[in-house]
Protein backbone atom coordinates (compact mmCIF):
# COMPACT_ATOMS: atom_id res chain seq x y z
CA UNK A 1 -14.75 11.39 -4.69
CA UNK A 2 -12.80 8.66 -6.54
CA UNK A 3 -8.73 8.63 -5.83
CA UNK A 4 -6.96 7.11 -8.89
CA UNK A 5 -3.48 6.34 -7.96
CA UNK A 6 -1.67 6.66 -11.27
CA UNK A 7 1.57 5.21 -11.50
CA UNK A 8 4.22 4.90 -13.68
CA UNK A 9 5.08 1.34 -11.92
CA UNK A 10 4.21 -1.40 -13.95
CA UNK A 11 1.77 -4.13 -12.89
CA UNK A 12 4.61 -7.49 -13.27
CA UNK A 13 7.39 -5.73 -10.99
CA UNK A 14 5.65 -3.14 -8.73
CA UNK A 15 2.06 -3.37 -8.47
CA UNK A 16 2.41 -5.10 -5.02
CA UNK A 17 4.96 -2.78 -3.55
CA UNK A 18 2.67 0.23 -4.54
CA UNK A 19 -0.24 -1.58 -2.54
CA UNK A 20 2.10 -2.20 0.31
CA UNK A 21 3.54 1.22 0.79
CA UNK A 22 0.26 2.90 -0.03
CA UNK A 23 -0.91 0.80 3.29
CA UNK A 24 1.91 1.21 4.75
CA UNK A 25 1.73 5.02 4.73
CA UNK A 26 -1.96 5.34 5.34
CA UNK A 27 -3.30 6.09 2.14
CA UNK A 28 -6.58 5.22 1.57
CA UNK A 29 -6.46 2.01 -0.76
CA UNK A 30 -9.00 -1.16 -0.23
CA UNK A 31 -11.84 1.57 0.29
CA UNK A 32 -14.51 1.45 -2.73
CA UNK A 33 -13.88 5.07 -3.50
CA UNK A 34 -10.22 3.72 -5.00
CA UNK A 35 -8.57 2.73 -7.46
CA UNK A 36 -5.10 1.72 -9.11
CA UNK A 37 -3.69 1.95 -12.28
CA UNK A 38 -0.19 1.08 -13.40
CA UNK A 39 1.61 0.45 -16.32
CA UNK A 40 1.20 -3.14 -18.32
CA UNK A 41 4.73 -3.71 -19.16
CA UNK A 42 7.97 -1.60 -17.33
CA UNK A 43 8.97 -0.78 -20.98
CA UNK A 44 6.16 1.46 -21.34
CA UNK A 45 6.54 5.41 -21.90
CA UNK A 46 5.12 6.95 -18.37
CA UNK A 47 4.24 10.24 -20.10
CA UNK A 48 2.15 8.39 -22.78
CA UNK A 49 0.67 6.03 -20.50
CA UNK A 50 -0.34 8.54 -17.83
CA UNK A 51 -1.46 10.59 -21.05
CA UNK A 52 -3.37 8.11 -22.36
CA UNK A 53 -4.88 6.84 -18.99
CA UNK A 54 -5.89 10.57 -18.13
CA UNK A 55 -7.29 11.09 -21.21
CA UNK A 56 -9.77 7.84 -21.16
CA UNK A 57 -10.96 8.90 -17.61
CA UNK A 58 -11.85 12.09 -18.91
CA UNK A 59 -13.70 10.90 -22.31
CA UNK A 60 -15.48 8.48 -19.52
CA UNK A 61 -17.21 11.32 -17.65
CA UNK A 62 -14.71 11.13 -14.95
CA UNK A 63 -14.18 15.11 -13.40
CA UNK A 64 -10.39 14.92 -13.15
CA UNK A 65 -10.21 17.54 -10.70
CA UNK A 66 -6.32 17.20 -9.80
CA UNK A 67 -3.19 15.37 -10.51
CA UNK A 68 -0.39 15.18 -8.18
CA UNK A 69 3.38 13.36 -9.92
CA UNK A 70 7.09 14.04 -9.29
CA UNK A 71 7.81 14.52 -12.84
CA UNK A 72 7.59 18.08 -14.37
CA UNK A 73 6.49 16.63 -17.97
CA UNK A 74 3.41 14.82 -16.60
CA UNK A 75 2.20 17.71 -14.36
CA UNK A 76 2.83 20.16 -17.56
CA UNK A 77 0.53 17.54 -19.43
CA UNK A 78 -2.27 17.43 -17.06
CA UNK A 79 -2.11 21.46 -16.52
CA UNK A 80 -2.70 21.49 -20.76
CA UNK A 81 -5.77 19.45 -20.08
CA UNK A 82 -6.83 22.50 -17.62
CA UNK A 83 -6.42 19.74 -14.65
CA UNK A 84 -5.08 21.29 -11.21
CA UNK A 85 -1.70 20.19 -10.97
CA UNK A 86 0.66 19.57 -7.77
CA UNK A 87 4.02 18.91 -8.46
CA UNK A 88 5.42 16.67 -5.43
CA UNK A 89 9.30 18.15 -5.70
CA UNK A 90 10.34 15.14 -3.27
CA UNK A 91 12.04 12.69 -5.68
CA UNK A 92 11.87 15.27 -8.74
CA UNK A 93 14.41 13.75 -11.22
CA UNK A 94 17.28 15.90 -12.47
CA UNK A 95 17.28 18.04 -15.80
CA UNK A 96 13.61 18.11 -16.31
CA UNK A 97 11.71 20.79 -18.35
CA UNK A 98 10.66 23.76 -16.40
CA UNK A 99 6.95 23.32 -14.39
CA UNK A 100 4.11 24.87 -15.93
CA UNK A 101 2.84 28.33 -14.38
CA UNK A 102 -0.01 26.91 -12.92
CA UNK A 103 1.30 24.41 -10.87
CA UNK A 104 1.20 24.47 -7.22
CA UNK A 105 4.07 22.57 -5.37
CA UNK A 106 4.26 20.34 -2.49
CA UNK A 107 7.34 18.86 -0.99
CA UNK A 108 5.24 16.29 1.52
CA UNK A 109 2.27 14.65 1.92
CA UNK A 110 2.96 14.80 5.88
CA UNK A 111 1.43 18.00 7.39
């Protein structure tokens, strides 16, 4: 298994916090199974980007076998691609479009 961390965070402003809090909380992140990918430039469209990113793993073999976001319009865009799709409703934002049927939700990664 390869984890992808896919983030909306862009690489100038936030790629070192997401290191430090993915450490910080125990995710696995400096093992060679791993990888992260965040945006170029803050200005950049999360939907497209994750879109876009998704899409390239999948035309390079990769077997996207889940996606996990807070945002209802990027889980509805993986579940189109026939991806399994977690919707984290932690820090959903307000107003968004309703989540696909096929989404399963999770309101922690702490068990």
């Amino acid at each position: 298994v390869h984890i992808v961390y896919l983030t909306g965070r862009d690489i100038p402003g936030m790629r070192h916090g997401v290191v430090d809090a993915l450490l910080t909380h125990g995710f696995p992140m400096l093992d060679a199974g791993t990888s992260l990918i965040c945006k170029p430039t803050f200005q950049d469209n999360d939907k497209e980007f994750k879109a876009r990113v998704v899409d390239q793993l999948i035309q390079q073999h990769f077997n996207v076998v889940a996606l996990v976001d807070n945002e209802p319009t990027i889980v509805n865009m993986a579940a189109d691609k026939s991806i399994l799709v977690v919707h984290f409703t932690g820090s959903t934002w307000a107003g968004q479009v309703p989540l696909h049927t096929d989404a399963l939700t999770l309101a922690s990664f702490v068990f």
